[in-house]
C-alpha atoms as a PDB file:
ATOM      1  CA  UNK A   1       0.000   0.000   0.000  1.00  0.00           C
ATOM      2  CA  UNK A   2       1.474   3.015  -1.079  1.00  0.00           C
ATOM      3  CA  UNK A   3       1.752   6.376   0.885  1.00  0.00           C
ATOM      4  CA  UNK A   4      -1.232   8.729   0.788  1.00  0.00           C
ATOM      5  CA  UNK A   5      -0.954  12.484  -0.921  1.00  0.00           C
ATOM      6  CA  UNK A   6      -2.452  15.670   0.870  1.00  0.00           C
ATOM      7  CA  UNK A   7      -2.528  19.179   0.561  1.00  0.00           C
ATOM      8  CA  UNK A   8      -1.772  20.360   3.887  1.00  0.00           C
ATOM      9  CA  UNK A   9      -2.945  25.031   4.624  1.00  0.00           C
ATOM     10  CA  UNK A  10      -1.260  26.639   7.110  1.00  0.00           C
ATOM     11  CA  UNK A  11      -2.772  29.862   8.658  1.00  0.00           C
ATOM     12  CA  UNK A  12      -1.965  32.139  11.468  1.00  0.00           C
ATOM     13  CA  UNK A  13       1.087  32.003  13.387  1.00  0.00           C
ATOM     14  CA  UNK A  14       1.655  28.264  12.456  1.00  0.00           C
ATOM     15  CA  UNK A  15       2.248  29.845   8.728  1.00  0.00           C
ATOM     16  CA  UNK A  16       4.499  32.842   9.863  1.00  0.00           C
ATOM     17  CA  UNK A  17       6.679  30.503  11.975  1.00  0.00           C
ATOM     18  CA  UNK A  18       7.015  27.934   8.757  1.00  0.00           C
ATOM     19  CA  UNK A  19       7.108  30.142   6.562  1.00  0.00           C
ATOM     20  CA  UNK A  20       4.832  28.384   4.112  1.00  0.00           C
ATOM     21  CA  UNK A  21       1.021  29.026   3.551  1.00  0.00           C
ATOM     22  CA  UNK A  22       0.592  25.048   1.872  1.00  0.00           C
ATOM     23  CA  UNK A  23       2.424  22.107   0.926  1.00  0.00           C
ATOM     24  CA  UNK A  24       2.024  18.527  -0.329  1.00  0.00           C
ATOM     25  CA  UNK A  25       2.830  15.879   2.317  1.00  0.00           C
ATOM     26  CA  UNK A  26       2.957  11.933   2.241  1.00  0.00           C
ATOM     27  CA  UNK A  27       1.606  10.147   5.178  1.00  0.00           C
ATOM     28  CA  UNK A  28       1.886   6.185   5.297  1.00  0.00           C
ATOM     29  CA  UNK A  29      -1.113   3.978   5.593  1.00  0.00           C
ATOM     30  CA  UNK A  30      -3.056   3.924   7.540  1.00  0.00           C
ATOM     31  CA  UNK A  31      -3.288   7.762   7.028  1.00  0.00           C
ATOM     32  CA  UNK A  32      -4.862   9.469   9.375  1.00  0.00           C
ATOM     33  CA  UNK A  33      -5.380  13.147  10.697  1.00  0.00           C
ATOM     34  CA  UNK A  34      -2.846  12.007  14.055  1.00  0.00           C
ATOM     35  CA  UNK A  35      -0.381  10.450  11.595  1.00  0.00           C
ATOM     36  CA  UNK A  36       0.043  13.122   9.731  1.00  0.00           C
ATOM     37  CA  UNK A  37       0.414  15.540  12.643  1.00  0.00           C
ATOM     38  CA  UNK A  38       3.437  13.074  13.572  1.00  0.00           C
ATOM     39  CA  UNK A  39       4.845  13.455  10.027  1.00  0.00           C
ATOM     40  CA  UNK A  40       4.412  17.455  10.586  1.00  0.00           C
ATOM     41  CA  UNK A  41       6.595  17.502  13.215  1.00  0.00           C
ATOM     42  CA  UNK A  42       8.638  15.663  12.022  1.00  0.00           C
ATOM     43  CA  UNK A  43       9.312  17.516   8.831  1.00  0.00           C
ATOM     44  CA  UNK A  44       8.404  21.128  11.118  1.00  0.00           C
ATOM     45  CA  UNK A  45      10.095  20.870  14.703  1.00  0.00           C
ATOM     46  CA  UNK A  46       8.901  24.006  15.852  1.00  0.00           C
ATOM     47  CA  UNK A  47       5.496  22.652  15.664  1.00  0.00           C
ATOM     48  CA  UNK A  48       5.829  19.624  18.388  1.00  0.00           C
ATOM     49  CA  UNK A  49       5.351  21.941  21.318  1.00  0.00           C
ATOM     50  CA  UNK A  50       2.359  23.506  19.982  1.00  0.00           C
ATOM     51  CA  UNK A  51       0.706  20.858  18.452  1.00  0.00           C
ATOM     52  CA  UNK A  52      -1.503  19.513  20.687  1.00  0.00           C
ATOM     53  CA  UNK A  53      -3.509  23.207  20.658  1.00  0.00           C
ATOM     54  CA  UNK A  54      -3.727  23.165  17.353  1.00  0.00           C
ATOM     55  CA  UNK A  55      -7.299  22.464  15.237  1.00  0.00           C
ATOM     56  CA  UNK A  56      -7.379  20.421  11.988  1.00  0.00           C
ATOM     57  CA  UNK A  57     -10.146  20.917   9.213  1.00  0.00           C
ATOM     58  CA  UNK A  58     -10.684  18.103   6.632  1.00  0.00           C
ATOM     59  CA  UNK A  59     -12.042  19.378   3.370  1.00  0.00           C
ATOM     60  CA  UNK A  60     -13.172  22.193   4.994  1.00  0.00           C
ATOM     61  CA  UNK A  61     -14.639  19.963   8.657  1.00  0.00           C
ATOM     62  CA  UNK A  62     -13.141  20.380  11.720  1.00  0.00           C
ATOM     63  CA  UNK A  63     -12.555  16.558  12.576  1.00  0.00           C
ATOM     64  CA  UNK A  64     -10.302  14.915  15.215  1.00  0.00           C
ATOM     65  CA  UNK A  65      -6.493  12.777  15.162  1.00  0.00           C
ATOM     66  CA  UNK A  66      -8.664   9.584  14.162  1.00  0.00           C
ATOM     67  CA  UNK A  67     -10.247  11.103  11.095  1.00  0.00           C
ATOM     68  CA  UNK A  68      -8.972   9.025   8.050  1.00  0.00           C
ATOM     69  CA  UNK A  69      -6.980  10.689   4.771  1.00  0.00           C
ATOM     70  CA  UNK A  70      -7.317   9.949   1.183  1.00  0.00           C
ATOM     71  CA  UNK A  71      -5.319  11.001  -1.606  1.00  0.00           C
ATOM     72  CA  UNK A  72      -5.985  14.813  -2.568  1.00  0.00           C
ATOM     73  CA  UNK A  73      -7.585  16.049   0.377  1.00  0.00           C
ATOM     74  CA  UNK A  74      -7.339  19.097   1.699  1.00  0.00           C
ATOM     75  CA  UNK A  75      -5.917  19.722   5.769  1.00  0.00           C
ATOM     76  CA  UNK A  76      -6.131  23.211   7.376  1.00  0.00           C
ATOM     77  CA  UNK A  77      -3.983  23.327  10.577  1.00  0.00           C
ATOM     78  CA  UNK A  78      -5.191  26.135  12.138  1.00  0.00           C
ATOM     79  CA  UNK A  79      -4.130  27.667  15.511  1.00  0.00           C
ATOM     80  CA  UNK A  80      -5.801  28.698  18.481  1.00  0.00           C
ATOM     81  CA  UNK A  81      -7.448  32.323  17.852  1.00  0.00           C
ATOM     82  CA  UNK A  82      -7.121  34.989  20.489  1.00  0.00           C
ATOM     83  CA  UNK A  83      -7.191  38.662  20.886  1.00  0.00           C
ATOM     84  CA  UNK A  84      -9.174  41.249  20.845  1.00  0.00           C
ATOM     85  CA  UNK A  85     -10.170  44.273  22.989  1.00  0.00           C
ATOM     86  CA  UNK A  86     -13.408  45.024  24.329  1.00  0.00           C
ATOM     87  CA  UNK A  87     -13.931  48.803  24.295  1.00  0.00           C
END
């Protein structure tokens, strides 16, 4: 069984710190959202200490780490929003 093929978004400060909006990672079978958040830090140090804050959209979902991948989809890792004043 060959290696699954996703397009992985970054947004926020996740994209700043990277320094890439999007790129095309491989994640072995049996791919899924947790695997591939493995293979992220992997490839992306920096991420491992954030990582567990962080929320994942499938095709445009939010799902969770046992949400299964298929070749072509699309995974937003999007960070934790705060901010804001109250005037």
């Amino acid at each position: 069984m060959s290696a699954v093929a996703v397009r992985v978004l970054y947004f926020g400060i996740v994209r700043e710190r990277l320094g890439v909006s999007e790129e095309q990672v491989d994640v072995e079978p049996p791919a899924t959202v947790g695997r591939l958040m493995r293979r992220l830090t992997e490839l992306h140090p920096d991420l491992a200490e954030g990582v567990a804050s962080l929320r994942v959209a499938l095709n445009q979902e939010y799902v969770g780490e046992d949400a299964s991948l298929a070749d072509d989809d699309e995974v937003a890792i999007i960070p934790p929003v705060s901010g804001g004043t109250c005037v």
